[in-house]
Structures are given as structure tokens and as C-alpha cells.
PDB file of N, CA and C in Angstrom:
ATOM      1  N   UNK A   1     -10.208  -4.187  10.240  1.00  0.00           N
ATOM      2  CA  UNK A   1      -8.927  -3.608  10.600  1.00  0.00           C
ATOM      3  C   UNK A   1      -9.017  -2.972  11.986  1.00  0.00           C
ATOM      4  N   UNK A   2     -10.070  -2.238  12.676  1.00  0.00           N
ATOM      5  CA  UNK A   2      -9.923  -1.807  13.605  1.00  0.00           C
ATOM      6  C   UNK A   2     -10.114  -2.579  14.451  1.00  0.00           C
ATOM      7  N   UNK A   3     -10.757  -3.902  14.506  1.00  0.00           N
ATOM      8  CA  UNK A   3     -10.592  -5.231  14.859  1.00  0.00           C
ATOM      9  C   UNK A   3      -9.177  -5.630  15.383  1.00  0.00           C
ATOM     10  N   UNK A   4      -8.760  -5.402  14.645  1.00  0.00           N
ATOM     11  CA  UNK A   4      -7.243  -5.929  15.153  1.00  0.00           C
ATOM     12  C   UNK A   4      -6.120  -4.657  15.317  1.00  0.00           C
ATOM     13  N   UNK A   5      -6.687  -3.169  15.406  1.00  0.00           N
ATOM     14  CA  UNK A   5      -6.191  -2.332  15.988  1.00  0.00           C
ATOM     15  C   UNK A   5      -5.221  -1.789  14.969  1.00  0.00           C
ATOM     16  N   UNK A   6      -5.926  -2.216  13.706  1.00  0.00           N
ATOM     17  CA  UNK A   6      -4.497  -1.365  13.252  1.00  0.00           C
ATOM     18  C   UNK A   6      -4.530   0.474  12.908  1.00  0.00           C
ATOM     19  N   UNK A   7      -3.903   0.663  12.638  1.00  0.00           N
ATOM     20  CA  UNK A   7      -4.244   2.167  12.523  1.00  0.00           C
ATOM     21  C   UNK A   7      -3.905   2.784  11.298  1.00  0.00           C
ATOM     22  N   UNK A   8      -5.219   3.746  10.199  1.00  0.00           N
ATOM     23  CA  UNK A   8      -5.000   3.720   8.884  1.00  0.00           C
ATOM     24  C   UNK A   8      -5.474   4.848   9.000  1.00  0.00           C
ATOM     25  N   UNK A   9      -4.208   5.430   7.835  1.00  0.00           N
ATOM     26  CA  UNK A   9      -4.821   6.578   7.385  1.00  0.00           C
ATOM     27  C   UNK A   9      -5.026   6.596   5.730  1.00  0.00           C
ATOM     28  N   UNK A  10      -5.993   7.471   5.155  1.00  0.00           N
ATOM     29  CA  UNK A  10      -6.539   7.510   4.146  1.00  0.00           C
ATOM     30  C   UNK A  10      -6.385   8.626   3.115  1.00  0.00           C
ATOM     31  N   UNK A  11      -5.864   8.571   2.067  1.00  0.00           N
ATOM     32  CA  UNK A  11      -5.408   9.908   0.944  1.00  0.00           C
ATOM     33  C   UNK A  11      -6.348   9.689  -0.331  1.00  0.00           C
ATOM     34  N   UNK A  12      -7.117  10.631  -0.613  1.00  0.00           N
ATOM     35  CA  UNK A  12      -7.776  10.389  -1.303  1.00  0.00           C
ATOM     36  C   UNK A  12      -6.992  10.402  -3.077  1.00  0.00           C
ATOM     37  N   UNK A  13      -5.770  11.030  -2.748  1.00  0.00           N
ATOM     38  CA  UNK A  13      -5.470  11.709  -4.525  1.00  0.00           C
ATOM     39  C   UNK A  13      -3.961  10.874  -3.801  1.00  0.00           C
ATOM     40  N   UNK A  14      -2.798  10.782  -5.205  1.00  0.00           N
ATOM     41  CA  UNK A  14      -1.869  10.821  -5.152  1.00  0.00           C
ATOM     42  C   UNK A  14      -0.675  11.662  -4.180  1.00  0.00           C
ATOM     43  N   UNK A  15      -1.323  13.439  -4.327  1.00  0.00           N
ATOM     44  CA  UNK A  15      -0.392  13.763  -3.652  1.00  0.00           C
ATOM     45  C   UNK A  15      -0.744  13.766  -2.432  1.00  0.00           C
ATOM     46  N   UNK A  16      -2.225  13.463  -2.023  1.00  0.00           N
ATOM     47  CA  UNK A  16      -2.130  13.620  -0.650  1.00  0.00           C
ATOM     48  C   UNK A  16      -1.358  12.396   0.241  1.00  0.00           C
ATOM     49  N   UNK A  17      -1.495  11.407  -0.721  1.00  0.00           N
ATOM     50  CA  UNK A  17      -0.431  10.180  -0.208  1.00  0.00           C
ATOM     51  C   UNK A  17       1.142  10.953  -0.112  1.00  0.00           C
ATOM     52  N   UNK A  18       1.664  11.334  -0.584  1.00  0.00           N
ATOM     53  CA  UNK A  18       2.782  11.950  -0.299  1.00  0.00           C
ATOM     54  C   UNK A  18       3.218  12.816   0.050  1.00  0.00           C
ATOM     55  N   UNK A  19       2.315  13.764   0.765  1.00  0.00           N
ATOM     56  CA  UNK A  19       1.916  14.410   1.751  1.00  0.00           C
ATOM     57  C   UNK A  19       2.239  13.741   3.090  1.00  0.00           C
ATOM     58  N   UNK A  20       1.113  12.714   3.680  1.00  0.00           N
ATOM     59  CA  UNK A  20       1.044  11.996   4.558  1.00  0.00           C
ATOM     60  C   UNK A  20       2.520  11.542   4.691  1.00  0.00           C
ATOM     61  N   UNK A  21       3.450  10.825   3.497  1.00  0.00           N
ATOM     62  CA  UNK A  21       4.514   9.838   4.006  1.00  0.00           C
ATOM     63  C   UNK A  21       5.806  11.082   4.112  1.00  0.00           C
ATOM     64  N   UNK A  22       5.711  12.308   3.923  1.00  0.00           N
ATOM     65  CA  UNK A  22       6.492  13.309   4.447  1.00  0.00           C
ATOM     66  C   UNK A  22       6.464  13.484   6.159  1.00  0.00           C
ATOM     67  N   UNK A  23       5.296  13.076   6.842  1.00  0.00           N
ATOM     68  CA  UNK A  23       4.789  13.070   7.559  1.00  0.00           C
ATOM     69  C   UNK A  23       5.168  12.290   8.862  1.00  0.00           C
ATOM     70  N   UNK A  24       4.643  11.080   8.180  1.00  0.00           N
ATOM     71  CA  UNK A  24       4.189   9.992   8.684  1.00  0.00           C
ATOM     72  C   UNK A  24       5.264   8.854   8.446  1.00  0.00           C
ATOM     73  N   UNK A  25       6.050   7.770   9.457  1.00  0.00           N
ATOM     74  CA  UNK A  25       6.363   6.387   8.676  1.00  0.00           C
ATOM     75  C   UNK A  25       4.728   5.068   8.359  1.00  0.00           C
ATOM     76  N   UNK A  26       5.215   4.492   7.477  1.00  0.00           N
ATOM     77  CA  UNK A  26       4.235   3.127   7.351  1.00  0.00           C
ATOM     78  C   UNK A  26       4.897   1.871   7.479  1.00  0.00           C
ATOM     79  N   UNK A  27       4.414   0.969   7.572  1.00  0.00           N
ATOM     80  CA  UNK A  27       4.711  -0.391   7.487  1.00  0.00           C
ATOM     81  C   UNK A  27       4.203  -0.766   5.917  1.00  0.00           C
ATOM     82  N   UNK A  28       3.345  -0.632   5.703  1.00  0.00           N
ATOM     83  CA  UNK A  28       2.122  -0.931   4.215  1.00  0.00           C
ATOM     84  C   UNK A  28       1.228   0.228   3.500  1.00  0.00           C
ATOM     85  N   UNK A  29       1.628   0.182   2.695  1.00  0.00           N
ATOM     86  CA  UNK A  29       0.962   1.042   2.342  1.00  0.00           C
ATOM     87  C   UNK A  29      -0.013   0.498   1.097  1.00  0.00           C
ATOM     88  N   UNK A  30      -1.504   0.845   0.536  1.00  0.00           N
ATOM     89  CA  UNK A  30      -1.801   0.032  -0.294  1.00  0.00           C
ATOM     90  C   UNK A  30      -2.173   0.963  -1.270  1.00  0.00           C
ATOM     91  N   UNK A  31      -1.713   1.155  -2.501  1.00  0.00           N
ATOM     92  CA  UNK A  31      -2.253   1.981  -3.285  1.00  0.00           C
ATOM     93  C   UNK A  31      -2.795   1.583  -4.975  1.00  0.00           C
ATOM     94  N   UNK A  32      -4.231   2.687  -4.520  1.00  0.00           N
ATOM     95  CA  UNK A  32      -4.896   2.074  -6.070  1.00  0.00           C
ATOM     96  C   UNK A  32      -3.821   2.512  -7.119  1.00  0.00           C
ATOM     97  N   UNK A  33      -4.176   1.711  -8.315  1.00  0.00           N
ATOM     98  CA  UNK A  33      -3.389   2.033  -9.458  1.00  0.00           C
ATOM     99  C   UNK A  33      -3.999   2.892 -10.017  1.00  0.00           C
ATOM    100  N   UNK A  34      -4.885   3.118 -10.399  1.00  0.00           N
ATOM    101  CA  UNK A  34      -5.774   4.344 -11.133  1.00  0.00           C
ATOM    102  C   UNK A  34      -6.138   5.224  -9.827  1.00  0.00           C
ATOM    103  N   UNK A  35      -5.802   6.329  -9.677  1.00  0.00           N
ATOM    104  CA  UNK A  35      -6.244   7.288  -8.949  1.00  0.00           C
ATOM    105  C   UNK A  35      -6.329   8.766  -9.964  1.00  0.00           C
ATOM    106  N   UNK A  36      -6.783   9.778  -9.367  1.00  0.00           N
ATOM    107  CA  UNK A  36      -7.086  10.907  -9.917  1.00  0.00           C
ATOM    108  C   UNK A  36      -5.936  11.228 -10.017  1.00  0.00           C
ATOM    109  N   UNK A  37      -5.478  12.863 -11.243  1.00  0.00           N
ATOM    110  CA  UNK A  37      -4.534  13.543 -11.296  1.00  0.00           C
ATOM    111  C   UNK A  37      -3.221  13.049 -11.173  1.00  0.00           C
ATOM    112  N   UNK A  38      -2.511  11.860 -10.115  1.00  0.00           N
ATOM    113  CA  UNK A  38      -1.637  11.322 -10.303  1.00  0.00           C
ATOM    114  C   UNK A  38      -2.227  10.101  -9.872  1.00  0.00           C
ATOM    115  N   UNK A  39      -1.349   8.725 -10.965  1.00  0.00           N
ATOM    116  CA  UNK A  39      -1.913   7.687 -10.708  1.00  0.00           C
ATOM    117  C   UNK A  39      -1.082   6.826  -9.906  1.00  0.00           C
ATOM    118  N   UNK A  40      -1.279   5.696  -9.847  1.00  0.00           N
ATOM    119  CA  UNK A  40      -0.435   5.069  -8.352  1.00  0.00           C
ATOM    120  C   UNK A  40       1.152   4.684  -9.203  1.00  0.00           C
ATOM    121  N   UNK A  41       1.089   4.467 -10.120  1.00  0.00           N
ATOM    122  CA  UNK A  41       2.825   4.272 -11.123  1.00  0.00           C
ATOM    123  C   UNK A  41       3.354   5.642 -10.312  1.00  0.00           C
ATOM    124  N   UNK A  42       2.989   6.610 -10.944  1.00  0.00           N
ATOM    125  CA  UNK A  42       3.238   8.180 -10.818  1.00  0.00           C
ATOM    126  C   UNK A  42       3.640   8.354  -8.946  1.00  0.00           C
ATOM    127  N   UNK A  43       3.050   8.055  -8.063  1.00  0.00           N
ATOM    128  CA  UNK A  43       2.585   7.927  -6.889  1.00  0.00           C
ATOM    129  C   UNK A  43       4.105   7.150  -6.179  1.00  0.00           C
ATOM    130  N   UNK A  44       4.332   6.506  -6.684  1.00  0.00           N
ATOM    131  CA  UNK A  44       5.195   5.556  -6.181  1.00  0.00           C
ATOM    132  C   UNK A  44       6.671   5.787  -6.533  1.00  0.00           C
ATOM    133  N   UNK A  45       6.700   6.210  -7.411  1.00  0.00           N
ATOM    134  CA  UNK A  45       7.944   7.045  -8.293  1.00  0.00           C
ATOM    135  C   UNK A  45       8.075   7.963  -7.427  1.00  0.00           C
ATOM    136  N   UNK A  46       7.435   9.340  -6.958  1.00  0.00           N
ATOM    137  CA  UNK A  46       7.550  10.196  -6.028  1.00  0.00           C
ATOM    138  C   UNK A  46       7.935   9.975  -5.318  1.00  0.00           C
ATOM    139  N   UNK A  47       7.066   8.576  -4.333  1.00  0.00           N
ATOM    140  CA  UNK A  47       7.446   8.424  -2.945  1.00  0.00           C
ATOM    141  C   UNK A  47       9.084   7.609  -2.887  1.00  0.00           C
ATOM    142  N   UNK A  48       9.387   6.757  -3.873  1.00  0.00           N
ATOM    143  CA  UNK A  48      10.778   6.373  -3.924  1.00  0.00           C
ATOM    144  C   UNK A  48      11.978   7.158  -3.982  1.00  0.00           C
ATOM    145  N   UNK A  49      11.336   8.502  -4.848  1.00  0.00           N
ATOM    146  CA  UNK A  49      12.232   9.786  -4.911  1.00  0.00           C
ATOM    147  C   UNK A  49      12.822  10.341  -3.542  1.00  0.00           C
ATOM    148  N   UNK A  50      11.548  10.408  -2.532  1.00  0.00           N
ATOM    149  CA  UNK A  50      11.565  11.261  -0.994  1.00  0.00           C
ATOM    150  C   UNK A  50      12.459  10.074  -0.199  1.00  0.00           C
ATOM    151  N   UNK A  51      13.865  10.143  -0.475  1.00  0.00           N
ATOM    152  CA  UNK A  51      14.732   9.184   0.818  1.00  0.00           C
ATOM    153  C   UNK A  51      14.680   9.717   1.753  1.00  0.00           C
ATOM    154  N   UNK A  52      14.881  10.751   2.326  1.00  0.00           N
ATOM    155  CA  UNK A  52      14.672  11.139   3.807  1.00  0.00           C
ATOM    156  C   UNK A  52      12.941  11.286   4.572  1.00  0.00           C
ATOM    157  N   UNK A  53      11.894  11.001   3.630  1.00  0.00           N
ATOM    158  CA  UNK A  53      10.823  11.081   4.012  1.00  0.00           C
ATOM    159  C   UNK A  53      10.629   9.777   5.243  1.00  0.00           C
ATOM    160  N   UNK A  54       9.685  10.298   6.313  1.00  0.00           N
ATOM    161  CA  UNK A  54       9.442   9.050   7.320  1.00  0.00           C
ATOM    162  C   UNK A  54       8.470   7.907   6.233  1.00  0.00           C
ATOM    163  N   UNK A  55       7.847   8.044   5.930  1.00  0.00           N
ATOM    164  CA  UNK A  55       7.359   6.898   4.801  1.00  0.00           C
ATOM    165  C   UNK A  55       7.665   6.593   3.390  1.00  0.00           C
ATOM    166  N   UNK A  56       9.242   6.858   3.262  1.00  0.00           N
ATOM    167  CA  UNK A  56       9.475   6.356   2.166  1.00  0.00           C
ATOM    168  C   UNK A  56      10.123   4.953   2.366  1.00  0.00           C
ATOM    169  N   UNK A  57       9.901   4.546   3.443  1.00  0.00           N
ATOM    170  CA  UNK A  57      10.555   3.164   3.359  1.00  0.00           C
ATOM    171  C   UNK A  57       9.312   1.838   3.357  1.00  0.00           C
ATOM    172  N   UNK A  58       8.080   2.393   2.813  1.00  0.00           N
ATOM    173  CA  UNK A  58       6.803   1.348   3.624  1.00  0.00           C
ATOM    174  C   UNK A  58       6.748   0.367   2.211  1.00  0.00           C
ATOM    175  N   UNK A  59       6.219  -0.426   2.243  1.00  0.00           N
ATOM    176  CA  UNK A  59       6.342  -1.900   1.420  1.00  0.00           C
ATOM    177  C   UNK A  59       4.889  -0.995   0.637  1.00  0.00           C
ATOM    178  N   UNK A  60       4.738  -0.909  -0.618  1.00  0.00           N
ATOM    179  CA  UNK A  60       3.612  -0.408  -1.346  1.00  0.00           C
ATOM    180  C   UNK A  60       3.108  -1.643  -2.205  1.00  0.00           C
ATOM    181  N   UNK A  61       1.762  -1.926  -1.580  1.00  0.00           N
ATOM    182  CA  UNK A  61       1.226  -3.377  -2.744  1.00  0.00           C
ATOM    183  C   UNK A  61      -0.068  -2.199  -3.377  1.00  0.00           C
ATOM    184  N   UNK A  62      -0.363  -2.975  -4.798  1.00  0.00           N
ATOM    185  CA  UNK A  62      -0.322  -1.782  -5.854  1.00  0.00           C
ATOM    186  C   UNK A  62      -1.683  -2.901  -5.447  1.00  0.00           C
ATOM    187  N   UNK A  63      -2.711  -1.835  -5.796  1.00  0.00           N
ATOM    188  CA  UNK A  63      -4.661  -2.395  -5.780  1.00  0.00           C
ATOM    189  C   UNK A  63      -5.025  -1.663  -6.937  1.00  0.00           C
ATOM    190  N   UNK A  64      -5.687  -2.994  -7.761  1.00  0.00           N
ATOM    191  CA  UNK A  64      -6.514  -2.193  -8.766  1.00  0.00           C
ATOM    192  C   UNK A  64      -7.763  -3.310  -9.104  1.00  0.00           C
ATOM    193  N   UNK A  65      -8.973  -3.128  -9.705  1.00  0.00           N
ATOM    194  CA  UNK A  65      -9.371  -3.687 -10.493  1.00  0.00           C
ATOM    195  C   UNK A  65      -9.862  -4.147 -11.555  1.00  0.00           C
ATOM    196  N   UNK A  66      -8.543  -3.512 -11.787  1.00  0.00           N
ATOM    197  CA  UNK A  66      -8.421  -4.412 -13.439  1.00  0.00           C
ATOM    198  C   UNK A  66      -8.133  -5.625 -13.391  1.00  0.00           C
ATOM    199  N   UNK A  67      -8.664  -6.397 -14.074  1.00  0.00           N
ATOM    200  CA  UNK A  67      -8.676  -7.546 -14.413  1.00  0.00           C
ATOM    201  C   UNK A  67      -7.698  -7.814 -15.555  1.00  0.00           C
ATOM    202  N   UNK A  68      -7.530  -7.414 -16.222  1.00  0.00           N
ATOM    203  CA  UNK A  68      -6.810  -7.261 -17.447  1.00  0.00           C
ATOM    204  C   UNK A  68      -5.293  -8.594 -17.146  1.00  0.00           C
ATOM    205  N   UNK A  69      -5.307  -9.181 -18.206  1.00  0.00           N
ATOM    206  CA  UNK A  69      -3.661 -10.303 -18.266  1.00  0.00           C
ATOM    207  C   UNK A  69      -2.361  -9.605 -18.017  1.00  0.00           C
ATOM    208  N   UNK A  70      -1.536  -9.384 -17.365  1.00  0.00           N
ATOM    209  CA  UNK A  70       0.085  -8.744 -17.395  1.00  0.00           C
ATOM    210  C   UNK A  70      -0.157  -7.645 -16.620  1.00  0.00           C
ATOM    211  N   UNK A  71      -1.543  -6.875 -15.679  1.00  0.00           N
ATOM    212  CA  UNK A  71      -1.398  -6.212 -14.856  1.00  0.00           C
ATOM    213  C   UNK A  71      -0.130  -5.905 -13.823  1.00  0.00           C
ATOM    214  N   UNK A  72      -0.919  -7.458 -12.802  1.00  0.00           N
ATOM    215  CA  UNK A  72      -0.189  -7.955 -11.881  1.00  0.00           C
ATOM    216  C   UNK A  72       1.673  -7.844 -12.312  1.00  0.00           C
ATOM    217  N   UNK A  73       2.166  -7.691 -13.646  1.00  0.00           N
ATOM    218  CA  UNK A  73       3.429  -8.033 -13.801  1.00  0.00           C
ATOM    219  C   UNK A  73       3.562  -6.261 -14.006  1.00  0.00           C
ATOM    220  N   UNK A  74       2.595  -5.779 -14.638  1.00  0.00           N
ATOM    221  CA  UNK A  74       3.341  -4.436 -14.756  1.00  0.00           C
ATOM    222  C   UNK A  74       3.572  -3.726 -13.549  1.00  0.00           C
ATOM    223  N   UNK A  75       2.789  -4.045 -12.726  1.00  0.00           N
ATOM    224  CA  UNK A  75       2.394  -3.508 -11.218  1.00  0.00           C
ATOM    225  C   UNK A  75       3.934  -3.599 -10.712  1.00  0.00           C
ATOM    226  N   UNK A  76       4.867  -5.164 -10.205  1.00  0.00           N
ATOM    227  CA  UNK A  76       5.739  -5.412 -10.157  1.00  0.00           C
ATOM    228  C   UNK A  76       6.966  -4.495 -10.414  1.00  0.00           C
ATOM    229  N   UNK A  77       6.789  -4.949 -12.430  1.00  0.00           N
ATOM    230  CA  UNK A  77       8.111  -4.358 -12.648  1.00  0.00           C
ATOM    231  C   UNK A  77       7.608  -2.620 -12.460  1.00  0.00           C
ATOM    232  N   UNK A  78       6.629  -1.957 -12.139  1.00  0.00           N
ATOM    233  CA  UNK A  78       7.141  -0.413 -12.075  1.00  0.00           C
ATOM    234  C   UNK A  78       7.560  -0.137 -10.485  1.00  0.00           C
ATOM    235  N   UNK A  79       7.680  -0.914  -9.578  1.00  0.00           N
ATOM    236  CA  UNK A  79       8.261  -1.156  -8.102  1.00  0.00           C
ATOM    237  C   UNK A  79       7.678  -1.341  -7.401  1.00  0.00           C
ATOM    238  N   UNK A  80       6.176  -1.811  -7.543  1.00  0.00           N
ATOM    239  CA  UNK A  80       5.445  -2.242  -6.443  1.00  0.00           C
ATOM    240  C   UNK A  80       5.858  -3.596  -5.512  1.00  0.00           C
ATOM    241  N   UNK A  81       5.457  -3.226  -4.275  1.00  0.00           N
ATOM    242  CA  UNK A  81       6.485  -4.730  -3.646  1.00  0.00           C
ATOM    243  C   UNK A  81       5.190  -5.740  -3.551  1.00  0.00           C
ATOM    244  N   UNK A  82       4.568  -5.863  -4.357  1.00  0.00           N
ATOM    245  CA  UNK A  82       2.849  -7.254  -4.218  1.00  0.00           C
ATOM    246  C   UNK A  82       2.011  -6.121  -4.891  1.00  0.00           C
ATOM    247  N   UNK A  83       1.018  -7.066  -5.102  1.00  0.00           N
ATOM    248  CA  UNK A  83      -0.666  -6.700  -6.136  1.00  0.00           C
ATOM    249  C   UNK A  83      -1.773  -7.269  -4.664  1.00  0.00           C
ATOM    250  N   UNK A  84      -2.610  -6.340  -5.214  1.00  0.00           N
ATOM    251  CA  UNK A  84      -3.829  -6.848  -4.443  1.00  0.00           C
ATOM    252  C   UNK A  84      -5.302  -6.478  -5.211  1.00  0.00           C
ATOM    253  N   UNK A  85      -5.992  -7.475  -5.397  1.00  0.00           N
ATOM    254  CA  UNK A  85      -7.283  -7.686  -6.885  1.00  0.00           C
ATOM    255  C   UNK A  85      -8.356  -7.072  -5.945  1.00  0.00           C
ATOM    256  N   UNK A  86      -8.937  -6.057  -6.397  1.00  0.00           N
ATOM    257  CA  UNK A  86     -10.087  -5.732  -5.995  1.00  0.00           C
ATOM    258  C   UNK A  86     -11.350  -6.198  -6.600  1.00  0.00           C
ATOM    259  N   UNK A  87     -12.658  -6.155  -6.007  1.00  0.00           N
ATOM    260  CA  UNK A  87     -12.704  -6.291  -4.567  1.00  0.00           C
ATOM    261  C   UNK A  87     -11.895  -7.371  -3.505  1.00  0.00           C
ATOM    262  N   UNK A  88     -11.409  -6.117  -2.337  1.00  0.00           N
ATOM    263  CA  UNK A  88     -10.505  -6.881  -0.870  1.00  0.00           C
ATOM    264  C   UNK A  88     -11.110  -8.683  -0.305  1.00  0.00           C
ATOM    265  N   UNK A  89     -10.471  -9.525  -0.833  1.00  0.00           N
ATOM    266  CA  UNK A  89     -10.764 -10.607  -0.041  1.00  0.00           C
ATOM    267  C   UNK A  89     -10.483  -9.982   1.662  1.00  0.00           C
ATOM    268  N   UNK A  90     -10.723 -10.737   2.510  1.00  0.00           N
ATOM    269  CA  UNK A  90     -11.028 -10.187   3.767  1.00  0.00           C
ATOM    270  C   UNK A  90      -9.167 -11.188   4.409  1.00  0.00           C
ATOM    271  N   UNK A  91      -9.154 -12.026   4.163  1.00  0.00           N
ATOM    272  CA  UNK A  91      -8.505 -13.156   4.502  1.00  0.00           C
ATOM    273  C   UNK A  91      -7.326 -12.612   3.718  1.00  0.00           C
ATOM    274  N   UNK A  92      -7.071 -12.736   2.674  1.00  0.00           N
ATOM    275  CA  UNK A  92      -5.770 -12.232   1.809  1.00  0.00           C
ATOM    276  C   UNK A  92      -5.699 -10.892   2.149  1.00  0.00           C
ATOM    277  N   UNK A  93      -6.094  -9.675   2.743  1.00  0.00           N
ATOM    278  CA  UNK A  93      -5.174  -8.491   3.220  1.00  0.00           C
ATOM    279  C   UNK A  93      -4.815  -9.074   4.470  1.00  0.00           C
ATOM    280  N   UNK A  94      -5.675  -9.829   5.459  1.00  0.00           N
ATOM    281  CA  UNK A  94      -4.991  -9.954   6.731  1.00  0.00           C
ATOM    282  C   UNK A  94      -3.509 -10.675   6.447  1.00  0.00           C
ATOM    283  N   UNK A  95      -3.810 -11.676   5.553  1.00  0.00           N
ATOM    284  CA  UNK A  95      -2.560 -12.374   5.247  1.00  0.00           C
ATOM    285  C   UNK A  95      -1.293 -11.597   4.643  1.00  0.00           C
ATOM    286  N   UNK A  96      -1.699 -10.447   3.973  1.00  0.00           N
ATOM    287  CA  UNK A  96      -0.786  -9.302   3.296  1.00  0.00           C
ATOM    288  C   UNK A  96      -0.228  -8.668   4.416  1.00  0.00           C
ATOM    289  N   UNK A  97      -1.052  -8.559   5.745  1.00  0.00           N
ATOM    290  CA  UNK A  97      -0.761  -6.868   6.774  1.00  0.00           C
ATOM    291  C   UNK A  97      -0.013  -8.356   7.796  1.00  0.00           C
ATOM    292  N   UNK A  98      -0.307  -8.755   7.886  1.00  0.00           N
ATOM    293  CA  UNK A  98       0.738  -9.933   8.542  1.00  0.00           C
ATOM    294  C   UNK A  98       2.203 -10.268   7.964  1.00  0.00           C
ATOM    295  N   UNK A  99       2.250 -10.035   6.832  1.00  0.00           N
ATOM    296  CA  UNK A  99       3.639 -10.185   5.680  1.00  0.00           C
ATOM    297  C   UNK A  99       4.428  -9.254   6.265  1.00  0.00           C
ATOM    298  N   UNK A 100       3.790  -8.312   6.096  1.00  0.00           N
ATOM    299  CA  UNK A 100       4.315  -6.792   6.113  1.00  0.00           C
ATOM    300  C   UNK A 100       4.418  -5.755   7.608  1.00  0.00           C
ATOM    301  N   UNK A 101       3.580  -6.230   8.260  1.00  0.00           N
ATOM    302  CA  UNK A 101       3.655  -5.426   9.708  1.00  0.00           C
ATOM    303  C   UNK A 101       3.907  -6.161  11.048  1.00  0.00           C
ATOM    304  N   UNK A 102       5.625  -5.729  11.069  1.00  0.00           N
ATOM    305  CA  UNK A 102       5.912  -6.389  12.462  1.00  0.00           C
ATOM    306  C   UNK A 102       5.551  -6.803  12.930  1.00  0.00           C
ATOM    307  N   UNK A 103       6.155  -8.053  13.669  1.00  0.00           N
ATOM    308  CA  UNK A 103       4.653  -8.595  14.533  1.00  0.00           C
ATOM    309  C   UNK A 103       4.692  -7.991  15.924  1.00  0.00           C
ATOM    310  N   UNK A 104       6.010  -7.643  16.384  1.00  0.00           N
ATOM    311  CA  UNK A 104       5.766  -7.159  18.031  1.00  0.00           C
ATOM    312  C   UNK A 104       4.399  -5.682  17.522  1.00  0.00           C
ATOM    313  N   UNK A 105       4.390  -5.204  16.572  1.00  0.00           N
ATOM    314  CA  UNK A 105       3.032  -4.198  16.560  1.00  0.00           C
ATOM    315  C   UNK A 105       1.485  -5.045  16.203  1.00  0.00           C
ATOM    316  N   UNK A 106       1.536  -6.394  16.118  1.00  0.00           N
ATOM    317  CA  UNK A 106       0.350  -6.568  15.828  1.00  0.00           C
ATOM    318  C   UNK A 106       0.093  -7.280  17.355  1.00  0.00           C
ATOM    319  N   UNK A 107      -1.277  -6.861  17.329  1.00  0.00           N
ATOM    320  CA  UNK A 107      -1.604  -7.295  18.937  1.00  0.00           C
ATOM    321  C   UNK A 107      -2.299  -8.272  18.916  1.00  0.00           C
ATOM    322  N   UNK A 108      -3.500  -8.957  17.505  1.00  0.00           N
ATOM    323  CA  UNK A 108      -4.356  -9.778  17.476  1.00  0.00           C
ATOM    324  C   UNK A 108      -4.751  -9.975  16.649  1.00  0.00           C
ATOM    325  N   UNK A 109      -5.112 -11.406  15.932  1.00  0.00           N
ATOM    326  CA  UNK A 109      -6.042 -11.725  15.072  1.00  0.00           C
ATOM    327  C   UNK A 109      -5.526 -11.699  13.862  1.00  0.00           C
ATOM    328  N   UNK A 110      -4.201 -10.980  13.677  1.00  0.00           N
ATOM    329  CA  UNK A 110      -4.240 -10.871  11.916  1.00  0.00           C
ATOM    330  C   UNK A 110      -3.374 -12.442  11.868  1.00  0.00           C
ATOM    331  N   UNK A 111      -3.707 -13.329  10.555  1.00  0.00           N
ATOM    332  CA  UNK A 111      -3.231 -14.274  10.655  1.00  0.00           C
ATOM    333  C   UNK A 111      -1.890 -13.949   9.796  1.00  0.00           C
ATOM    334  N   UNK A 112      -0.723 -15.256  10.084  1.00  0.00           N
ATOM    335  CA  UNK A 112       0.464 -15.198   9.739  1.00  0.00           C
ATOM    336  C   UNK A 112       1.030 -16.242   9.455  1.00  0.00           C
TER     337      UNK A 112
END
């Protein structure tokens, strides 16, 4: 990622993610599904709540790895906009941050 310049910031818990998007706008945002104290369902509900927040408008693809059958669909229907299977293929996030982040902001390399 810093390869191609993008610029990330990192929340370790739920609320500090919504913290940050009070903050901050995003283009992508990627959040685990199991996190501490609040989990990424919980996480995402919040941040949909905050309409005037600068990052409540960022595309959220839900990461977990679970493996488990009907994940990927629950992920969906609780409003995630895409899934992403951990461990990160290298090739499928570039292909994700290319979906999702303007291209006049991408300067290089991410494919599209």
C-alpha cells in the first residue's frame, strides 16, 4: 500500500474507528468482523447512524476469517458494501482499493 501511496489509518477497537470517521473522510474502509468490545456489525451500524460525520459516507468491505458457509451473505445483508477472506490476497485488495478509490487519487500501480 505505501507502494502505491495510499494513505491508511489504523483503529484498533470499534470505537476508535468511529472516532477517526468523525474526523476524517474515507474512500474504503475495511473492517474486521470480530473485533473487541464492539464488533464490526455493531461498528457499522454506528458509523451509518453519524450522517453528518466526514466518514460516514466510505464504502465498508467487512474482513473476517471465518470461513464458515452464509458469512459472506450475512456480512452483506447487515450493510456491508463487499467481504474480504482473510488472510489478504495481495492482488484482490488492490483490485478492491481500485473499485473503490477514485482514480484521479490513485497515482500508481493499483490495478483496475
Amino acid at each position: 500500500m505505501k507502494e502505491n501511496e495510499v494513505a491508511v489509518d489504523e483503529a484498533e477497537s470499534g470505537e476508535e474507528c468511529l472516532k477517526l470517521c468523525k474526523e476524517n473522510a474515507y474512500d474504503v474502509i475495511l473492517m474486521d468482523y470480530m473485533m473487541p468490545r464492539m464488533d464490526g456489525k455493531e461498528t457499522l451500524q454506528n458509523l451509518k447512524a453519524m450522517k453528518d460525520a466526514p466518514g460516514a459516507t466510505a464504502k465498508v468491505r467487512g474482513c473476517t476469517a471465518n470461513a464458515l458457509v452464509g458469512v459472506r451473505a450475512e456480512l452483506l445483508s447487515a450493510g456491508f458494501d463487499d467481504f474480504l477472506s482473510k488472510p489478504v490476497n495481495g492482488k484482490e485488495l488492490e483490485e478492491m482499493l481500485a473499485k473503490y478509490i477514485p482514480p484521479e487519487k490513485i497515482t500508481q500501480g493499483l490495478e483496475g
